[in-house]
C-alpha atoms as a PDB file:
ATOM      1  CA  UNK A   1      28.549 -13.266  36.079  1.00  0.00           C
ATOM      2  CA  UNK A   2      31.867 -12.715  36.832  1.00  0.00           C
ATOM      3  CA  UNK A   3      33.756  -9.189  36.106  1.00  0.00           C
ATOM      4  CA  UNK A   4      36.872  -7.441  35.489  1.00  0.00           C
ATOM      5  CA  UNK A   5      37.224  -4.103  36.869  1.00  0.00           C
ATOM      6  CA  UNK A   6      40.812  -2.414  35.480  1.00  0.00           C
ATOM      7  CA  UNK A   7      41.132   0.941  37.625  1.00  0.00           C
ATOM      8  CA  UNK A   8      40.433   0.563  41.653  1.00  0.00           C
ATOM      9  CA  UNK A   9      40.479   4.080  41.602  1.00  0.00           C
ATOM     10  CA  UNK A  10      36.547   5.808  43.032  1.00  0.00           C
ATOM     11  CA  UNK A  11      35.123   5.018  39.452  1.00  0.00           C
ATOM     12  CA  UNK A  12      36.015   1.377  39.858  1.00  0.00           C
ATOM     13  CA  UNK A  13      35.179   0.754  43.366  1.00  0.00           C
ATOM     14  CA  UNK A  14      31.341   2.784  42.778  1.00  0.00           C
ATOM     15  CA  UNK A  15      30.974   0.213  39.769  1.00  0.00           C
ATOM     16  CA  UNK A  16      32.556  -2.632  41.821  1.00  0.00           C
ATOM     17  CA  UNK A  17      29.821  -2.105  44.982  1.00  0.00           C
ATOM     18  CA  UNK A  18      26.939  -2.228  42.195  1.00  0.00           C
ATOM     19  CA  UNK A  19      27.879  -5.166  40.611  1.00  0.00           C
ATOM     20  CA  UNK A  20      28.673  -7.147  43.797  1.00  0.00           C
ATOM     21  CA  UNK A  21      25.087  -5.858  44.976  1.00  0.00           C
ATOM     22  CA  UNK A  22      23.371  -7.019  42.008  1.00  0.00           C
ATOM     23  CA  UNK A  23      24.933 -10.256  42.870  1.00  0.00           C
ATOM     24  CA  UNK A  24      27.823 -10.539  40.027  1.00  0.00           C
ATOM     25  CA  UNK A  25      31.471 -11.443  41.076  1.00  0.00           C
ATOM     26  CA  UNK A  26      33.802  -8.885  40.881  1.00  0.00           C
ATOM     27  CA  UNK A  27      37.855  -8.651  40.827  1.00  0.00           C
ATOM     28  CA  UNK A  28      39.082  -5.010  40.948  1.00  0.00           C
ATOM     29  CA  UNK A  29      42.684  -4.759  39.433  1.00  0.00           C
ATOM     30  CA  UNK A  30      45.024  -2.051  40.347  1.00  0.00           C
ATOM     31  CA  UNK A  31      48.927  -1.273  39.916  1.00  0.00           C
ATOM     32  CA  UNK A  32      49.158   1.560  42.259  1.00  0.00           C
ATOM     33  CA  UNK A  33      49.399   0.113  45.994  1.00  0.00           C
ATOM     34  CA  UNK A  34      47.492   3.444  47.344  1.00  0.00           C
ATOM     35  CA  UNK A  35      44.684   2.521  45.330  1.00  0.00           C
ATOM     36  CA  UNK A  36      44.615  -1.459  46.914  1.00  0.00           C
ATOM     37  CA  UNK A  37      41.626  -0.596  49.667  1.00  0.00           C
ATOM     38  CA  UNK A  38      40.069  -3.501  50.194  1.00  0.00           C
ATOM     39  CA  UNK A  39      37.852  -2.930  53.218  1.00  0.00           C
ATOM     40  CA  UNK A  40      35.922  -0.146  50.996  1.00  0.00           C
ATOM     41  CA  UNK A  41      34.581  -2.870  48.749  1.00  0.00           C
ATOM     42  CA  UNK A  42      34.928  -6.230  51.321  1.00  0.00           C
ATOM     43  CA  UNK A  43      33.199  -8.653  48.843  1.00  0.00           C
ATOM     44  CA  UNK A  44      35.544  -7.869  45.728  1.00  0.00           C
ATOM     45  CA  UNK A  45      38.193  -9.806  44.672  1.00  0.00           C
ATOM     46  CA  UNK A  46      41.459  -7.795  44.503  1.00  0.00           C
ATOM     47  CA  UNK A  47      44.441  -7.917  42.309  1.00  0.00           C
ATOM     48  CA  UNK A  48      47.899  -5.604  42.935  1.00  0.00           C
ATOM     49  CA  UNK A  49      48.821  -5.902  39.297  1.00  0.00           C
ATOM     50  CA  UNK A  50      49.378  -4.158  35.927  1.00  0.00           C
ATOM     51  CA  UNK A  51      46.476  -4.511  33.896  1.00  0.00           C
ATOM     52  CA  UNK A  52      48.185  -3.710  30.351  1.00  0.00           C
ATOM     53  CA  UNK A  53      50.901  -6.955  31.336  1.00  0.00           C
ATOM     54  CA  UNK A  54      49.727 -10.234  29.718  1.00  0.00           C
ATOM     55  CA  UNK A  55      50.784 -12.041  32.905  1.00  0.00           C
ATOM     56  CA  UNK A  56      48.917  -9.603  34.860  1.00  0.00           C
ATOM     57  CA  UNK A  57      45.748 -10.938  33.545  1.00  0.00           C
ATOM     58  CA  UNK A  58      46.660 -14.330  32.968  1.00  0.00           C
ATOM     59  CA  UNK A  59      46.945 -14.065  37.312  1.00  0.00           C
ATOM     60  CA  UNK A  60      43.803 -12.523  37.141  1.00  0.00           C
ATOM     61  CA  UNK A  61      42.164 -15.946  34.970  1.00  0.00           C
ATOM     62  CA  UNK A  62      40.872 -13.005  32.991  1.00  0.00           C
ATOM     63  CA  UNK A  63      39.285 -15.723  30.498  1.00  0.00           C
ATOM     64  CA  UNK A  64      36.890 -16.525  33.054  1.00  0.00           C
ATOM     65  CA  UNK A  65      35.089 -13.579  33.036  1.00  0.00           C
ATOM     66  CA  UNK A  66      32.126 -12.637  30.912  1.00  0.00           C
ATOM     67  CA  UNK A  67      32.913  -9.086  31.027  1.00  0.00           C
ATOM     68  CA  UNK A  68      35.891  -6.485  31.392  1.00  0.00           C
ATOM     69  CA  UNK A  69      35.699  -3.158  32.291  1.00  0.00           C
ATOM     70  CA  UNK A  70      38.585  -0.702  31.817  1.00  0.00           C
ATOM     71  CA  UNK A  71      37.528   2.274  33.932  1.00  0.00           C
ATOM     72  CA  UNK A  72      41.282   3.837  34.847  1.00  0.00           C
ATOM     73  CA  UNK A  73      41.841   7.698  34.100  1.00  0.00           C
ATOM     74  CA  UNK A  74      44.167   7.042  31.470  1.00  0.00           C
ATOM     75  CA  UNK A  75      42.732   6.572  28.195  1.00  0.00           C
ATOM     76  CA  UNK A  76      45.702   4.740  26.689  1.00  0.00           C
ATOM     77  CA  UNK A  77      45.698   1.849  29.522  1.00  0.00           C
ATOM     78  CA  UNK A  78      41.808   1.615  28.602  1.00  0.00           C
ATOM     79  CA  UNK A  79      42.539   0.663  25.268  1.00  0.00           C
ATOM     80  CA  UNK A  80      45.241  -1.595  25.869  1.00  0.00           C
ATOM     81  CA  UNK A  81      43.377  -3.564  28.339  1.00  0.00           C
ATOM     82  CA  UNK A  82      40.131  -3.778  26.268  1.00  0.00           C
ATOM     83  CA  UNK A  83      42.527  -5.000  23.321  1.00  0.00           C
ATOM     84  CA  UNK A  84      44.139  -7.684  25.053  1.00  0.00           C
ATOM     85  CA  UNK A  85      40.897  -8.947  27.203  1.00  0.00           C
ATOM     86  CA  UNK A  86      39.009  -9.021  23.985  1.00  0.00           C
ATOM     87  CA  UNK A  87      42.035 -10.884  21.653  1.00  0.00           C
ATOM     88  CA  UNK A  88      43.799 -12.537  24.044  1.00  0.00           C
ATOM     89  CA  UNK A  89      41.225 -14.122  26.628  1.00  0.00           C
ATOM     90  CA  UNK A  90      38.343 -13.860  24.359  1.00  0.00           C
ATOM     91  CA  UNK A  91      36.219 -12.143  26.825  1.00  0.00           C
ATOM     92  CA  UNK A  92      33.016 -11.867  25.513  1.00  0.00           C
ATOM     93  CA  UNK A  93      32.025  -8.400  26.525  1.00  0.00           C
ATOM     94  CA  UNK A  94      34.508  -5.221  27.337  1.00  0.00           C
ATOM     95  CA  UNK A  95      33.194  -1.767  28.060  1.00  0.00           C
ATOM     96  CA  UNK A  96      35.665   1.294  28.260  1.00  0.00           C
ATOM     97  CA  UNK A  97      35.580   4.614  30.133  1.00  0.00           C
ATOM     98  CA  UNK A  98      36.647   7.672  27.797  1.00  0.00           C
ATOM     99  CA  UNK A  99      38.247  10.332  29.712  1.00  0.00           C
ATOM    100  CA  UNK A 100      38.755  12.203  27.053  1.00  0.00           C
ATOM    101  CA  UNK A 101      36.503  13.052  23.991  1.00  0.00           C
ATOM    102  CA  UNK A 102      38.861  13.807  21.297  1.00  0.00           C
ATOM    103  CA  UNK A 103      39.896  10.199  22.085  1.00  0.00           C
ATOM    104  CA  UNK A 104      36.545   8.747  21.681  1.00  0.00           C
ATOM    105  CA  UNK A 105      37.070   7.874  18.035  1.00  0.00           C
ATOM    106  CA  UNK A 106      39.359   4.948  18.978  1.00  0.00           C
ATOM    107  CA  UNK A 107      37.043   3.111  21.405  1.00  0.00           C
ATOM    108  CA  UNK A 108      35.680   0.856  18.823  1.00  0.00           C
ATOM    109  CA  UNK A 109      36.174  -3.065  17.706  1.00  0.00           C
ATOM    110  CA  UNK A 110      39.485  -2.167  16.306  1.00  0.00           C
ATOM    111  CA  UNK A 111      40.543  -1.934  19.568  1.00  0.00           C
ATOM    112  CA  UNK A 112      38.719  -4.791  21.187  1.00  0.00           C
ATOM    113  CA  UNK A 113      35.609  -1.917  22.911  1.00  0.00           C
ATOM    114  CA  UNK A 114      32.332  -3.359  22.742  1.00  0.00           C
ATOM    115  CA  UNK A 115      30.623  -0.460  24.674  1.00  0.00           C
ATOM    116  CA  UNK A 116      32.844   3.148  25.464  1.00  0.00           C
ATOM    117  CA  UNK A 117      31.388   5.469  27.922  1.00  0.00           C
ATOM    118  CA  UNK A 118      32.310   8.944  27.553  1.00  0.00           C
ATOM    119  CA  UNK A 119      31.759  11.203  30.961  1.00  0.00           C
ATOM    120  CA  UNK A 120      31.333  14.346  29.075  1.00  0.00           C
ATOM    121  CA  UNK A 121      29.062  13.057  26.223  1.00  0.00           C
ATOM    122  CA  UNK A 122      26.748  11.173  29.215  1.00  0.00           C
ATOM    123  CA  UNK A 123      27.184  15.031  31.074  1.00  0.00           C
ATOM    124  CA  UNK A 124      25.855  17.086  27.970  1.00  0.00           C
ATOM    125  CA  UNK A 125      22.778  14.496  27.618  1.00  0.00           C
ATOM    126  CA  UNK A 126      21.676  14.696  30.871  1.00  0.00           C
ATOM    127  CA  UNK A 127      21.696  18.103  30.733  1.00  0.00           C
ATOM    128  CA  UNK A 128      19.998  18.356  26.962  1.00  0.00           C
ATOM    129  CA  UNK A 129      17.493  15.744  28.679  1.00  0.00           C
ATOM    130  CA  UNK A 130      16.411  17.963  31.286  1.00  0.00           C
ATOM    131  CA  UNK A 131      15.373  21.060  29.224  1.00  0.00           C
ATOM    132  CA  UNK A 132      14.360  19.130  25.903  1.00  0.00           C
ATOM    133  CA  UNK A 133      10.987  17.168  26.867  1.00  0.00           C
ATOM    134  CA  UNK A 134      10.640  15.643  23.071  1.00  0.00           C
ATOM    135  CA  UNK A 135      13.909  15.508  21.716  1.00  0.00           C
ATOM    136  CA  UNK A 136      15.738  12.661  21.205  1.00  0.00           C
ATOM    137  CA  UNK A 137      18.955  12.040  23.292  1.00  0.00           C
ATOM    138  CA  UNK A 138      21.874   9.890  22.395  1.00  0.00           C
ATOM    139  CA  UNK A 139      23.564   8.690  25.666  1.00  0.00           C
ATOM    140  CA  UNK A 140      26.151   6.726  24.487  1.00  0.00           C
ATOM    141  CA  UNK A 141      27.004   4.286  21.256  1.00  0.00           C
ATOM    142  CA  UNK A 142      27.717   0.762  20.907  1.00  0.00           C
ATOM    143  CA  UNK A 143      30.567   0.418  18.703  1.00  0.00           C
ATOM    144  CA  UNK A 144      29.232  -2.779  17.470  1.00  0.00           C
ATOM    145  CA  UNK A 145      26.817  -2.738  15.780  1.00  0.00           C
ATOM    146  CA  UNK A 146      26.174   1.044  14.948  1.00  0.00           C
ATOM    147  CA  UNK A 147      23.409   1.097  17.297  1.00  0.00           C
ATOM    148  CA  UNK A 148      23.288   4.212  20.256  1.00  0.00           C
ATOM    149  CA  UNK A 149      21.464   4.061  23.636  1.00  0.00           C
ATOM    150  CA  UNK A 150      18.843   6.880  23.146  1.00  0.00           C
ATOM    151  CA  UNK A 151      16.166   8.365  25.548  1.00  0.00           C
ATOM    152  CA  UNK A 152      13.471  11.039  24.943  1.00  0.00           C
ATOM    153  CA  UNK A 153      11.010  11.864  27.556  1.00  0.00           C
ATOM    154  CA  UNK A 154       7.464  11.435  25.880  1.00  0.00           C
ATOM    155  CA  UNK A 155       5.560  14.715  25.918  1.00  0.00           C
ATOM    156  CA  UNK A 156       2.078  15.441  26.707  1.00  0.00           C
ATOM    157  CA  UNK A 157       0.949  16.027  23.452  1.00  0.00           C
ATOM    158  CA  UNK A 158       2.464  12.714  21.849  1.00  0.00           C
ATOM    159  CA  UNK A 159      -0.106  10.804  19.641  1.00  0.00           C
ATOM    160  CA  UNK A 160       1.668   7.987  21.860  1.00  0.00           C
ATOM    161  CA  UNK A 161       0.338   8.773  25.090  1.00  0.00           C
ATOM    162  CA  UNK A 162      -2.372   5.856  26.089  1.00  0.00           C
ATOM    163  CA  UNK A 163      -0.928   3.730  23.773  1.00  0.00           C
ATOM    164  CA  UNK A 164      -0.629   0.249  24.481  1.00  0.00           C
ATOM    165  CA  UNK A 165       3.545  -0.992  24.041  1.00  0.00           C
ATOM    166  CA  UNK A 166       2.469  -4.060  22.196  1.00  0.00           C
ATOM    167  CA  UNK A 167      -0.224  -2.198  19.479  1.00  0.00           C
ATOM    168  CA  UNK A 168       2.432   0.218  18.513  1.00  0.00           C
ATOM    169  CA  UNK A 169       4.823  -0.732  15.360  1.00  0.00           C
ATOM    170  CA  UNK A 170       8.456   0.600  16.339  1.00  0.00           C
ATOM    171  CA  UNK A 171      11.091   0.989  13.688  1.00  0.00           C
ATOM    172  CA  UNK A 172      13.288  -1.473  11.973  1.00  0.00           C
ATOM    173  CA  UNK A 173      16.205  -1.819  14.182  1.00  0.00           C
ATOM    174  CA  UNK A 174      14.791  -0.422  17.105  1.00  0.00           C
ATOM    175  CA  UNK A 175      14.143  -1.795  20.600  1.00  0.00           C
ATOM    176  CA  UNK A 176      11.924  -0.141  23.813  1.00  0.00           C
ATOM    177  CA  UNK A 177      14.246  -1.657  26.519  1.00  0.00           C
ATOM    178  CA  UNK A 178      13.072   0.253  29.773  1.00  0.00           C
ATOM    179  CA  UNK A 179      10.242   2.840  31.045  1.00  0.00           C
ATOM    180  CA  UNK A 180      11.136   5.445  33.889  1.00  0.00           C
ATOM    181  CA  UNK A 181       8.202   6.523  35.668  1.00  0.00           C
ATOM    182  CA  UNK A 182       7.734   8.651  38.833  1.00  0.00           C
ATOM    183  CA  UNK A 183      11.122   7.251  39.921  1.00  0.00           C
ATOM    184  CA  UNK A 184      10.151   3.530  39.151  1.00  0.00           C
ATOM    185  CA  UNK A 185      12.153   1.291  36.284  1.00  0.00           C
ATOM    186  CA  UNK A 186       9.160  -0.131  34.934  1.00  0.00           C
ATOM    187  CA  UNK A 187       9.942  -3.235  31.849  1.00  0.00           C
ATOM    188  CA  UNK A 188       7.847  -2.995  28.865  1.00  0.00           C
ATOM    189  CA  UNK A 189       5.048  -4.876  28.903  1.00  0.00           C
ATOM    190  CA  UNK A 190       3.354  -5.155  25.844  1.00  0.00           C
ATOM    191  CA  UNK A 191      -0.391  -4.797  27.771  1.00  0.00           C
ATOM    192  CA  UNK A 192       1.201  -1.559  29.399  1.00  0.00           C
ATOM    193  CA  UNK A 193       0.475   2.060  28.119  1.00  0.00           C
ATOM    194  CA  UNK A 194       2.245   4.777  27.791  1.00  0.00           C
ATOM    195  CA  UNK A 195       2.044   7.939  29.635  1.00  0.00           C
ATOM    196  CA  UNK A 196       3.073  11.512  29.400  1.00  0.00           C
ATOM    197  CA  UNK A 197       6.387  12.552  30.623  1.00  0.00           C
ATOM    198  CA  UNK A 198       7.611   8.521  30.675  1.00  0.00           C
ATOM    199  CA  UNK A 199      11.454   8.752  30.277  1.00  0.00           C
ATOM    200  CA  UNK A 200      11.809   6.283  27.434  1.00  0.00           C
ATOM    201  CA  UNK A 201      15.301   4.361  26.955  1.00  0.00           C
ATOM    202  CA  UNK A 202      15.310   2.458  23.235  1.00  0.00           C
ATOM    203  CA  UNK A 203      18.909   1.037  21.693  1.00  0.00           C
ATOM    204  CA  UNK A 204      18.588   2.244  17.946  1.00  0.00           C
ATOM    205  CA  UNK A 205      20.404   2.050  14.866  1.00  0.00           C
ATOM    206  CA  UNK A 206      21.509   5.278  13.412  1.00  0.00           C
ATOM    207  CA  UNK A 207      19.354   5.787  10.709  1.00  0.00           C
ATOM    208  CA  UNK A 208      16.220   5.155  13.009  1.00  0.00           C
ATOM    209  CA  UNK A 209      16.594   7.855  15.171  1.00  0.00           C
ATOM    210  CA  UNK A 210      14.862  10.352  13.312  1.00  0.00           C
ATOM    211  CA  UNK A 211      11.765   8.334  12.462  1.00  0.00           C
ATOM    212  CA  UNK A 212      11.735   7.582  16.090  1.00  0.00           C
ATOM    213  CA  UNK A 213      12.169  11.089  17.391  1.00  0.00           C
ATOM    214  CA  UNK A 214       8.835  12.172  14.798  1.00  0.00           C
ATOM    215  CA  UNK A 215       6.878   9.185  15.872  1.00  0.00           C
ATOM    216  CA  UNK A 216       6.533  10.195  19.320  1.00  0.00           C
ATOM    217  CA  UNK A 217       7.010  13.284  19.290  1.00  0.00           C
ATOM    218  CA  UNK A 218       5.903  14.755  16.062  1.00  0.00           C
ATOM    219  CA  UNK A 219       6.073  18.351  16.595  1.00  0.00           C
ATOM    220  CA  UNK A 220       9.963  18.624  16.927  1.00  0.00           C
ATOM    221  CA  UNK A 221      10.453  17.479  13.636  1.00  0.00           C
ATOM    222  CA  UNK A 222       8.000  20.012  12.156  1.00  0.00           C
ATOM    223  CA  UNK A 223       9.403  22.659  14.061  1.00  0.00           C
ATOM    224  CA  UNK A 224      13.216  21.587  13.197  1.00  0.00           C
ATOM    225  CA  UNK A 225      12.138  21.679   9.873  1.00  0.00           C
ATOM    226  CA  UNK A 226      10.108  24.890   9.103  1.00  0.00           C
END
């Protein structure tokens, strides 16, 4: 897969290094010369350029790729260039980084973002995660779609635990994607069980959130509710 990184900056390069690692192709675009540093990221492709200049990306062949990010620190160049990869070069998948929240409402298909990732939102979950065993998170949202990326770490009680993945009847519009366990990313397998205090990551619609949050873990809705 080949990817579009706007923003060389130490967000851009960390993504950059993962990508290339996981064996994707990877051109880093950047109009600040300072932030040109090729030899920290060897394998990437590298473009001294404007990202928010149609000729910019038309150097870049930005219709070749099957995915743009927009990861610079300005949240106005991250729209931009998710607008134009998305109308312009029809790339089919653009993910922006939110630097700040009260700008999150804009990230959405209006302005060409398939997937926005907000720092502080990701922040608060994390920490919610790690003192709410049972509650449901929301990491982040996919503005297509009005589905969110949402974990919840099964608790010990859960009428789930030692259930097998493929017996048990998951909402409408709801999808077990990966299992975290003792430090291992584990698929779901549908002759797998699960076990208590598996970190469970499920993309959901809205409106199934709370009928997942009370199927596996029951006793937060009760005690939310009395």
């Amino acid at each position: 897969m080949r990817v579009a990184i706007a923003g060389a900056g130490q967000v851009g390069r960390s993504i950059a290094a993962e990508l290339l690692d996981n064996g994707h192709e990877v051109l880093l675009i950047d109009k600040d010369p300072r932030a040109i540093k090729a030899e920290s990221v060897p394998r990437a492709e590298w473009l001294l350029a404007d990202a928010c200049e149609l000729s910019s990306l038309e150097e870049a062949a930005l219709q070749r790729c099957q995915v743009a990010i927009a990861s610079t620190g300005d949240d106005k160049v991250n729209l931009v260039v998710s607008l134009l990869a998305k109308t312009e070069f029809g790339v089919p998948r653009t993910v922006a980084r939110v630097n700040h929240p009260r700008n999150e409402w804009m990230f959405n298909e209006a302005w060409g973002v398939d997937v926005s990732v907000s720092t502080p939102r990701i922040m608060s979950a994390l920490v919610e995660e790690a003192v709410s065993v049972g509650d449901l998170v929301r990491l982040f949202t996919f503005r297509q779609g009005d589905a969110n990326l949402v974990e919840l770490t099964l608790p010990e009680d859960s009428p789930m635990v030692g259930q097998r993945v493929g017996d048990i009847d998951w909402p409408l519009d709801t999808a077990l994607v990966v299992i975290l366990r003792e430090g291992r990313v584990l698929r779901p397998d549908a002759e797998g069980t699960l076990e208590m205090n598996d970190e469970l990551l499920f993309v959901a619609a809205d409106e199934t959130e709370e009928q997942l949050e009370d199927m596996l873990s029951p006793h937060h809705h009760r005690r939310n509710n009395s």
